[in-house]
C-alpha atoms as a PDB file:
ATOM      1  CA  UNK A   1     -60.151  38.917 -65.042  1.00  0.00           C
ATOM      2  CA  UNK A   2     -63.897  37.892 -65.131  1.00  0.00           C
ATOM      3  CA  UNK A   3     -65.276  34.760 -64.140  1.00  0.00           C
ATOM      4  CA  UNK A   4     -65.514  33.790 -68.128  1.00  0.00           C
ATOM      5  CA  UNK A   5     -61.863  34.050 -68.046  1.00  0.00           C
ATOM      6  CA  UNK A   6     -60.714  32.140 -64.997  1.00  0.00           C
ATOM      7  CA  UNK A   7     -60.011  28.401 -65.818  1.00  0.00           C
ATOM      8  CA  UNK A   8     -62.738  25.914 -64.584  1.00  0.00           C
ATOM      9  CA  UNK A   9     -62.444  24.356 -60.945  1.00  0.00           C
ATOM     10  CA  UNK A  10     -60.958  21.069 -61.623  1.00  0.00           C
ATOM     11  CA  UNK A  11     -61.103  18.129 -58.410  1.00  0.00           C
ATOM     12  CA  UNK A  12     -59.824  14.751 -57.866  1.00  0.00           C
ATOM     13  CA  UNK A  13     -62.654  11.928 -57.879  1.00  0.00           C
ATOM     14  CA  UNK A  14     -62.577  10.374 -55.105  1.00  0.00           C
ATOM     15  CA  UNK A  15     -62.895   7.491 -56.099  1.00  0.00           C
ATOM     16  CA  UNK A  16     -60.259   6.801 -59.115  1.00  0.00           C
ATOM     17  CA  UNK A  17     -58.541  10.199 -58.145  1.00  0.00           C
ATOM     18  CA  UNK A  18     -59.066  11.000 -61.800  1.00  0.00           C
ATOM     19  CA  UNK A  19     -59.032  14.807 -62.164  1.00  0.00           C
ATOM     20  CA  UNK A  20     -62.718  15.896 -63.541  1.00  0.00           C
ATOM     21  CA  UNK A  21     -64.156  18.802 -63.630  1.00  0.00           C
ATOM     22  CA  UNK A  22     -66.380  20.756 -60.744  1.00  0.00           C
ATOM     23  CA  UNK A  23     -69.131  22.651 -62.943  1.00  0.00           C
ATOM     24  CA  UNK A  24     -71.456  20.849 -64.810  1.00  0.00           C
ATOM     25  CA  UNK A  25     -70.580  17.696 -63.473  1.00  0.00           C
ATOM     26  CA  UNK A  26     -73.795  15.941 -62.679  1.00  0.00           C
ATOM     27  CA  UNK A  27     -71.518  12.703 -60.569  1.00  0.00           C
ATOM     28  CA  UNK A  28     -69.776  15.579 -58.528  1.00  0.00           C
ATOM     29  CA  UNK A  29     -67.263  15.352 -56.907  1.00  0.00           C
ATOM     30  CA  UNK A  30     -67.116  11.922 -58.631  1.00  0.00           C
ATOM     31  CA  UNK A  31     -65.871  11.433 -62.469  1.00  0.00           C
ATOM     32  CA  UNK A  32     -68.433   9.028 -63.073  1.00  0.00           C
ATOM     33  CA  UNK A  33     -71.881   7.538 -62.735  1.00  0.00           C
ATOM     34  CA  UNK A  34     -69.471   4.414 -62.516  1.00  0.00           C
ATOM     35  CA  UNK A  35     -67.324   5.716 -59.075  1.00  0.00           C
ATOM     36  CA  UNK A  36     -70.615   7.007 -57.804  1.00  0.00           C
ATOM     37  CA  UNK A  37     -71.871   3.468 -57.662  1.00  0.00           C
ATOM     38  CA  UNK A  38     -68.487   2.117 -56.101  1.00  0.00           C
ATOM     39  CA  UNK A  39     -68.404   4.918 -53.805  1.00  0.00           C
ATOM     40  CA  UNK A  40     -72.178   4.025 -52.608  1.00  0.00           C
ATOM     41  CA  UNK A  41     -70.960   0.135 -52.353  1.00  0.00           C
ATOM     42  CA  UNK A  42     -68.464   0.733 -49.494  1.00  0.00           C
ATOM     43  CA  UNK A  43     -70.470   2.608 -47.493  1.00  0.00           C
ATOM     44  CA  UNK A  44     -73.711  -0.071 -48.253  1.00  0.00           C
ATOM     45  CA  UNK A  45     -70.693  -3.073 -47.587  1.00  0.00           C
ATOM     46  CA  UNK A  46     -69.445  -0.764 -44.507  1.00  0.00           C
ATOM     47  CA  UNK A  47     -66.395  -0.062 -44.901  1.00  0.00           C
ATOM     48  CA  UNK A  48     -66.747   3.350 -44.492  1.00  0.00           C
ATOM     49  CA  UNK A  49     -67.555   4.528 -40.864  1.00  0.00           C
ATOM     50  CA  UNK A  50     -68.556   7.454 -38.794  1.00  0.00           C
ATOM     51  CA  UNK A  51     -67.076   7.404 -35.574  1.00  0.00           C
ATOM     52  CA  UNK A  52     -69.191   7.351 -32.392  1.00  0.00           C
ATOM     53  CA  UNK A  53     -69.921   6.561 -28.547  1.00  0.00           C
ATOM     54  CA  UNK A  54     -71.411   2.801 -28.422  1.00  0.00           C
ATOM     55  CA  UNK A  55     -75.408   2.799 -29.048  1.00  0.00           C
ATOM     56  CA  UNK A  56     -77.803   1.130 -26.402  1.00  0.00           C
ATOM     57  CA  UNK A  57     -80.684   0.472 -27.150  1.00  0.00           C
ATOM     58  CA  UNK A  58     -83.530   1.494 -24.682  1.00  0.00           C
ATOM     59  CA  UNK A  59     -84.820  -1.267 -22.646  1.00  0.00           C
ATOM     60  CA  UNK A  60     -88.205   0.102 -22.961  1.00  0.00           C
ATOM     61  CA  UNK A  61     -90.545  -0.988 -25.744  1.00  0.00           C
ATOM     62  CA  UNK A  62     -93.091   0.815 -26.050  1.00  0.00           C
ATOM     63  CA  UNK A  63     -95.284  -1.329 -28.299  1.00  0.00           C
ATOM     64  CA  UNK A  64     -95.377  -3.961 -26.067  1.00  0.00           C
ATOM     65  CA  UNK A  65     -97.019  -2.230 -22.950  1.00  0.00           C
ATOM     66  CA  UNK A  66    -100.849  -3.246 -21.878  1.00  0.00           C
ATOM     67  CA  UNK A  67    -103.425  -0.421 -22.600  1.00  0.00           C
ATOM     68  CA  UNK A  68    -104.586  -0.445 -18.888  1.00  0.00           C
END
């Protein structure tokens, strides 16, 4: 069986869970330019989040310090 023969690598969108297509896809792994955008919403709106240790901020600022 050669690679011409095998049947094309198909994937759920993420988004709509619409089966589409892996090669020649230019959304991939979405469907569509449309669950791209969506996609890019949630994580812009947050809903979508990397979990992590609590981030403190350094008390020191450098910017603020007298050229002596």
């Amino acid at each position: 069986m050669t690679e011409k023969d095998a049947m094309p690598l198909k994937v759920k969108c993420p988004t709509c869970r619409k089966e589409t297509e892996w090669e020649n896809n230019r959304h991939r792994p979405f469907c569509s330019d449309r669950c791209q955008l969506i996609d890019l919403g949630a994580w812009t709106n947050e809903r979508y989040r990397i979990p992590s240790d609590e981030f403190e901020p350094a008390d020191r600022d450098d910017d603020d310090e007298e050229v002596r």
